[in-house]
C-alpha atoms as a PDB file:
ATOM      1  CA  UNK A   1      38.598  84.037 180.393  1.00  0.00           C
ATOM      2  CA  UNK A   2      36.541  84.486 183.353  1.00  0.00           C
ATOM      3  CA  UNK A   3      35.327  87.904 182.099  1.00  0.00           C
ATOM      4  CA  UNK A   4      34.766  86.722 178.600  1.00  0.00           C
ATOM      5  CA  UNK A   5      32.402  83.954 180.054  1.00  0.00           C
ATOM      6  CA  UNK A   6      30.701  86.653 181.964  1.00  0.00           C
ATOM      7  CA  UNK A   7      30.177  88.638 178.538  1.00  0.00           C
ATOM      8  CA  UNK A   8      28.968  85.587 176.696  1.00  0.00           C
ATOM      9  CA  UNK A   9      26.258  84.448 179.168  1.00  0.00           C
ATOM     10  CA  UNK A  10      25.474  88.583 179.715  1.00  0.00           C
ATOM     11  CA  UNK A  11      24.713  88.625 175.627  1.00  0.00           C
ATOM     12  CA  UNK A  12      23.003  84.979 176.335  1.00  0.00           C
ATOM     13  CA  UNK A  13      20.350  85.955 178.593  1.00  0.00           C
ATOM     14  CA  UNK A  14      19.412  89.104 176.472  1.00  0.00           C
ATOM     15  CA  UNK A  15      19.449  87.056 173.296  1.00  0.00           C
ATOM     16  CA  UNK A  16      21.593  88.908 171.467  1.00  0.00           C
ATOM     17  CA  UNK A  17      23.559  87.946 168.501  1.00  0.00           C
ATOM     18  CA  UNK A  18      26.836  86.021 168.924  1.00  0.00           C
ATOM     19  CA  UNK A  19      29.550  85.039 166.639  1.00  0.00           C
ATOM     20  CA  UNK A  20      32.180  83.024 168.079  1.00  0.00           C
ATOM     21  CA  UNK A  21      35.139  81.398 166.302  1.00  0.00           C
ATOM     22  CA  UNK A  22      37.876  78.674 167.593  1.00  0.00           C
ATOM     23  CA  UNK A  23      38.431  79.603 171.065  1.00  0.00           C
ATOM     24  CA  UNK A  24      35.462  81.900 171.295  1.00  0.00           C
ATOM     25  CA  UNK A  25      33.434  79.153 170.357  1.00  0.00           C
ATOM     26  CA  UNK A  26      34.759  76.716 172.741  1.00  0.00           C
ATOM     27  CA  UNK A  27      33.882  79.506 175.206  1.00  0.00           C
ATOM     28  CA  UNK A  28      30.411  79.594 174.150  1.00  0.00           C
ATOM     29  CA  UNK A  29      29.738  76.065 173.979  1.00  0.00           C
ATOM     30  CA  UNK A  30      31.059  76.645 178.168  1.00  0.00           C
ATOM     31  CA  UNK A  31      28.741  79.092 178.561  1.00  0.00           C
ATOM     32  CA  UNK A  32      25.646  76.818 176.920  1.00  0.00           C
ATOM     33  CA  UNK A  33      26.784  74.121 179.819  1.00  0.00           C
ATOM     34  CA  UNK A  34      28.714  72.118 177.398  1.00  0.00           C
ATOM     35  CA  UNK A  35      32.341  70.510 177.922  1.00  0.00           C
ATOM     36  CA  UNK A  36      35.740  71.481 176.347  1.00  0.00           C
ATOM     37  CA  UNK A  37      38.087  68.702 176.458  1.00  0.00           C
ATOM     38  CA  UNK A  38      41.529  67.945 174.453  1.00  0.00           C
ATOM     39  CA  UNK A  39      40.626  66.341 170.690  1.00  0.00           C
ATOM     40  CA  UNK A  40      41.675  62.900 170.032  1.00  0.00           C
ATOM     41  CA  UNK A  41      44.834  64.799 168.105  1.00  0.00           C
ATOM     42  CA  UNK A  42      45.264  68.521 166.708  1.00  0.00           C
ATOM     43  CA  UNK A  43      43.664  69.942 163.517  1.00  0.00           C
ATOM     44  CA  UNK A  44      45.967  72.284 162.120  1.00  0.00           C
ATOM     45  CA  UNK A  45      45.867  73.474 158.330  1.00  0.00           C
ATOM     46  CA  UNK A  46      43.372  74.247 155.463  1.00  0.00           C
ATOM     47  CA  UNK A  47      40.503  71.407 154.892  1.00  0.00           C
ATOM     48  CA  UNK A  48      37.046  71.369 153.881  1.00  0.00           C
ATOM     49  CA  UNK A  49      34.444  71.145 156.156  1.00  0.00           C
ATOM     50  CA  UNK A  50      31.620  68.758 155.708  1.00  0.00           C
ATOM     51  CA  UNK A  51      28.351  70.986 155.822  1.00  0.00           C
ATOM     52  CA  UNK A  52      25.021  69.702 157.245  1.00  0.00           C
ATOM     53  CA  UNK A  53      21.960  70.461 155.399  1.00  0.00           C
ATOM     54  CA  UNK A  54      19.444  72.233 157.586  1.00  0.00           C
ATOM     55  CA  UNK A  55      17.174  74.170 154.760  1.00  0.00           C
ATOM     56  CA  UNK A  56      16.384  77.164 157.776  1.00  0.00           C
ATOM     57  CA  UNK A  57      19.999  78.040 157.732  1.00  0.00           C
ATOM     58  CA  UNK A  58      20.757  77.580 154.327  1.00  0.00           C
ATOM     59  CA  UNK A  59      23.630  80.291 154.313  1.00  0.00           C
ATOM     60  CA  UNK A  60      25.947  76.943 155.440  1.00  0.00           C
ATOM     61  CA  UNK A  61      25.728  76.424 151.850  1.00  0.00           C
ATOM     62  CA  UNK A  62      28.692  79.178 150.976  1.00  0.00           C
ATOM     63  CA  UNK A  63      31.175  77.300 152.479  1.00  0.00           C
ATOM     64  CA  UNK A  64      30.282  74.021 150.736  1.00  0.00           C
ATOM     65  CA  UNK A  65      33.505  72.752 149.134  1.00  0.00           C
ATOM     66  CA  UNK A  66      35.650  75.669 150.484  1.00  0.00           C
ATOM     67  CA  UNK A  67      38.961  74.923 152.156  1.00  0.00           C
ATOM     68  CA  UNK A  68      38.805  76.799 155.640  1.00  0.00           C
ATOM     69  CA  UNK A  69      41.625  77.125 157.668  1.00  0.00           C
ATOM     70  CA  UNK A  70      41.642  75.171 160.716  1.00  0.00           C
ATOM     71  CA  UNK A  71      44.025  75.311 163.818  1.00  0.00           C
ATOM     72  CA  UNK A  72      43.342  73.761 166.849  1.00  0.00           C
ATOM     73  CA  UNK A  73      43.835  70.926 169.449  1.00  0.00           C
ATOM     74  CA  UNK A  74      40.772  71.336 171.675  1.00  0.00           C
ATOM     75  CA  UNK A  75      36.912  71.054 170.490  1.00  0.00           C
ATOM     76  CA  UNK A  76      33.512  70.567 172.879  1.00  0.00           C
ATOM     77  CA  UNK A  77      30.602  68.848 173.123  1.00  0.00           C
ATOM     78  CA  UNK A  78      27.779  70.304 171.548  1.00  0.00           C
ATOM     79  CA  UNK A  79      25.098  72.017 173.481  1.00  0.00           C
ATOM     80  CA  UNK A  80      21.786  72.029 174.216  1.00  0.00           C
ATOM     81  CA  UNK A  81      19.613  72.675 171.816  1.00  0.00           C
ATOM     82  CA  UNK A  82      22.137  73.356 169.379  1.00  0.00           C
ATOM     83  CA  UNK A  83      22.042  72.122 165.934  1.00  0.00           C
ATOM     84  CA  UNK A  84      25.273  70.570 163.806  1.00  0.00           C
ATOM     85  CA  UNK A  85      26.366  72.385 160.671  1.00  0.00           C
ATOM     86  CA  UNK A  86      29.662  71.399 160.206  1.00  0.00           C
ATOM     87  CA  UNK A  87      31.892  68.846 160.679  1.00  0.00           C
ATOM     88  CA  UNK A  88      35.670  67.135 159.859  1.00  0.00           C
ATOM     89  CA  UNK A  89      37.107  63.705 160.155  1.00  0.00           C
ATOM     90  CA  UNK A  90      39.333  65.138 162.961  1.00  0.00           C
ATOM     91  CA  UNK A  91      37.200  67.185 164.826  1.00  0.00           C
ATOM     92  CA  UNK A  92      32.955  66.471 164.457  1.00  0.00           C
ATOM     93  CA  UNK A  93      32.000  69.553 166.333  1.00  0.00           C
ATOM     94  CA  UNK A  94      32.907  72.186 163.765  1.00  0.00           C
ATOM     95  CA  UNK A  95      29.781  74.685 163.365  1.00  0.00           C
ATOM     96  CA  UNK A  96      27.270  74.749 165.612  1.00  0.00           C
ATOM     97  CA  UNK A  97      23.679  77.529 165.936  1.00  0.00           C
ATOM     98  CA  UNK A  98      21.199  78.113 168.335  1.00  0.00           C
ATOM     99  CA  UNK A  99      18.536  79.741 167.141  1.00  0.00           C
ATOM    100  CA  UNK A 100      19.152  82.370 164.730  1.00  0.00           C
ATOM    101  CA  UNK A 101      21.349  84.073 167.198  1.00  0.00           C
ATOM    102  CA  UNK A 102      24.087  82.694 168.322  1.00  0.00           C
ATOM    103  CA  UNK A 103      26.827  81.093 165.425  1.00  0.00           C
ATOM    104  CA  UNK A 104      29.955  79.095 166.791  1.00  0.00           C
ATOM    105  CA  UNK A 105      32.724  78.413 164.488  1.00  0.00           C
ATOM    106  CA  UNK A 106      35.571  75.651 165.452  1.00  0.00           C
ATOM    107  CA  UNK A 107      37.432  76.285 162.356  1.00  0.00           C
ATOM    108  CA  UNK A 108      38.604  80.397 160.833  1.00  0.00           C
ATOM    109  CA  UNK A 109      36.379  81.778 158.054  1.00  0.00           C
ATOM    110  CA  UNK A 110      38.168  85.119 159.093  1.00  0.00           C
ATOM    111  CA  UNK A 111      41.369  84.264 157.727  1.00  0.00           C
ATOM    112  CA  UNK A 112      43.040  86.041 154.409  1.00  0.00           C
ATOM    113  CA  UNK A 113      46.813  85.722 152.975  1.00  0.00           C
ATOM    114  CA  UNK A 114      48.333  89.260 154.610  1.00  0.00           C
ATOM    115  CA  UNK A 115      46.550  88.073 158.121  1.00  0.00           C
ATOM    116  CA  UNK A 116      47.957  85.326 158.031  1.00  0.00           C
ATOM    117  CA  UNK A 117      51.225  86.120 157.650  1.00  0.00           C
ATOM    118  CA  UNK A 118      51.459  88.168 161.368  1.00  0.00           C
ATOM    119  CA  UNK A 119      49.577  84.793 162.703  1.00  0.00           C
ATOM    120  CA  UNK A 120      52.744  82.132 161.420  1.00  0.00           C
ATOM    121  CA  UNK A 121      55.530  84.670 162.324  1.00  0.00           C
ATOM    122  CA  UNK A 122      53.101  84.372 166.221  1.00  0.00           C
ATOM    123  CA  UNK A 123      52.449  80.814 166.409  1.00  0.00           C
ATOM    124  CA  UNK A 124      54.873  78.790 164.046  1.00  0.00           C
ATOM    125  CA  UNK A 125      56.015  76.880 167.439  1.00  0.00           C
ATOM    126  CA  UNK A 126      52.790  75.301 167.410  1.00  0.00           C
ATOM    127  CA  UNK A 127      53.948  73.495 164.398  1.00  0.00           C
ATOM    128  CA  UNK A 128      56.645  71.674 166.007  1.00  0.00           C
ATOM    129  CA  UNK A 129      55.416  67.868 165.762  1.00  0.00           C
ATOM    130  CA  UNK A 130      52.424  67.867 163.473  1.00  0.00           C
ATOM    131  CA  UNK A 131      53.097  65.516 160.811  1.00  0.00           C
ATOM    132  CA  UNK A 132      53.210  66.665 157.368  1.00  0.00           C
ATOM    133  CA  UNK A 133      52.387  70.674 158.791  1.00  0.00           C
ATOM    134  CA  UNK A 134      54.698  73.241 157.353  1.00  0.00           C
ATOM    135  CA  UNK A 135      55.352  76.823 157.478  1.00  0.00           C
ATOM    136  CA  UNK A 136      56.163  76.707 154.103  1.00  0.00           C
ATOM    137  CA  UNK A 137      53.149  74.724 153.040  1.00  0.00           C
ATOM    138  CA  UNK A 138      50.494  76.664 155.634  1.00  0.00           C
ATOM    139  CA  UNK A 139      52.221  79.947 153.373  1.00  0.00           C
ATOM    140  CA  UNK A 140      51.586  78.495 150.052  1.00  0.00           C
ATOM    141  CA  UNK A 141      48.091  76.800 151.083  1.00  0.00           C
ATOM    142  CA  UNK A 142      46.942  80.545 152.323  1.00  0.00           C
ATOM    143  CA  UNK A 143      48.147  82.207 148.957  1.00  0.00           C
ATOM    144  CA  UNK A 144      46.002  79.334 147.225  1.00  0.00           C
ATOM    145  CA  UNK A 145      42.819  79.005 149.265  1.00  0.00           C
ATOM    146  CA  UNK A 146      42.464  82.590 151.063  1.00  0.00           C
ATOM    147  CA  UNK A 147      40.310  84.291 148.246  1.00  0.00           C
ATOM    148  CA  UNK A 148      37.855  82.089 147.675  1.00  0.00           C
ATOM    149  CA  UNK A 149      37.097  81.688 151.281  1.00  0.00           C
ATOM    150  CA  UNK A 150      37.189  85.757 151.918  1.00  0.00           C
ATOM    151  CA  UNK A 151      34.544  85.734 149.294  1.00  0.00           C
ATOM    152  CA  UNK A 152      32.512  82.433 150.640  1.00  0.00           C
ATOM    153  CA  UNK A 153      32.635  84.549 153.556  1.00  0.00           C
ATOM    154  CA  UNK A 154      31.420  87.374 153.068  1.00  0.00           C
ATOM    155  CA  UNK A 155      28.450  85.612 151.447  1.00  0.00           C
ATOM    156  CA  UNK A 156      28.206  82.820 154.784  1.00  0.00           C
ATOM    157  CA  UNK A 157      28.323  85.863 156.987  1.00  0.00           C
ATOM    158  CA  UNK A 158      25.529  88.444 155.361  1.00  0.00           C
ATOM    159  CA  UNK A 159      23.123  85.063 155.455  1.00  0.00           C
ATOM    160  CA  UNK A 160      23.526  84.538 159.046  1.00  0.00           C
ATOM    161  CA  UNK A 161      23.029  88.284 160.002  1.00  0.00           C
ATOM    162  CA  UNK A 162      20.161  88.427 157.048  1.00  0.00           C
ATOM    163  CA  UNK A 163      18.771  85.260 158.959  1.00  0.00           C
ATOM    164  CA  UNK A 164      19.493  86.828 162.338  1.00  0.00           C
ATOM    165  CA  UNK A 165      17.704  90.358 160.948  1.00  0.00           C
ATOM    166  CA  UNK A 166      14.247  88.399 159.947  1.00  0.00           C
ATOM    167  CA  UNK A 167      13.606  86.350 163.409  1.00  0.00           C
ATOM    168  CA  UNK A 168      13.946  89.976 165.430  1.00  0.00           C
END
């Protein structure tokens, strides 16, 4: 993690783009001088994500009322100079920008149904004790939610890097 730090403020001092979900975001709100802590209790399944309006990055607006997969216990403070997009009743620090730059996500946007799969057969022990958290249910939630959020995606992504393109 050390090196990965090293990477993040390397790409941080040139200002170059950075996109960092879950852990990689918790990483780069480290490297902005934030703090990671524990969350008050784990976030672990598909939920929406309350979006923010900020009208200079309106690309947010793809993922407004899409179910995003989210599966975590930590989160971090926000940083300096970074602006909100995104939060949950479990976890407020969900999506976070600074400048046009540098995107940190909390929660997956990567995620689709034959991905998945290898991820549950890796980490189904980290649904031991999560109330009303399933195997079967994270399976059948995947099938359901995966395509729309591949396609709200696609769209989120290709406004960021569009965004990203016209402040160079």
């Amino acid at each position: 993690m050390r090196d990965e730090l090293s990477v993040l403020r390397y790409r941080l001092a040139l200002r170059l783009p950075i996109l960092a979900v879950c852990l990689g975001a918790q990483m780069l709100a480290t490297a902005l001088g934030a703090k990671v802590k524990m969350n008050t209790r784990p976030e672990l399944g598909w939920s929406r994500v309350k979006i923010l309006s900020h009208p200079e990055h309106d690309y947010f607006r793809h993922l407004e009322d899409i179910e995003v997969l989210h599966w975590h216990q930590d989160t971090f403070d926000l940083p300096d100079r970074a602006i909100l997009h995104a939060s949950t009743s479990i976890c407020k620090n969900q999506a976070f920008t600074v400048g046009n730059n540098i995107l940190g996500l909390q929660f997956h946007p990567e995620v689709n149904a034959r991905g998945m799969e290898r991820w549950f057969i890796g980490n189904a022990h980290e649904l031991d004790g999560i109330n009303n958290v399933t195997l079967q249910s994270l399976r059948m939630q995947t099938r359901q939610y995966s395509p729309a959020l591949e396609k709200a995606t696609r769209r989120f992504l290709s406004g960021w890097l569009d965004s990203w393109q016209s402040d160079k």
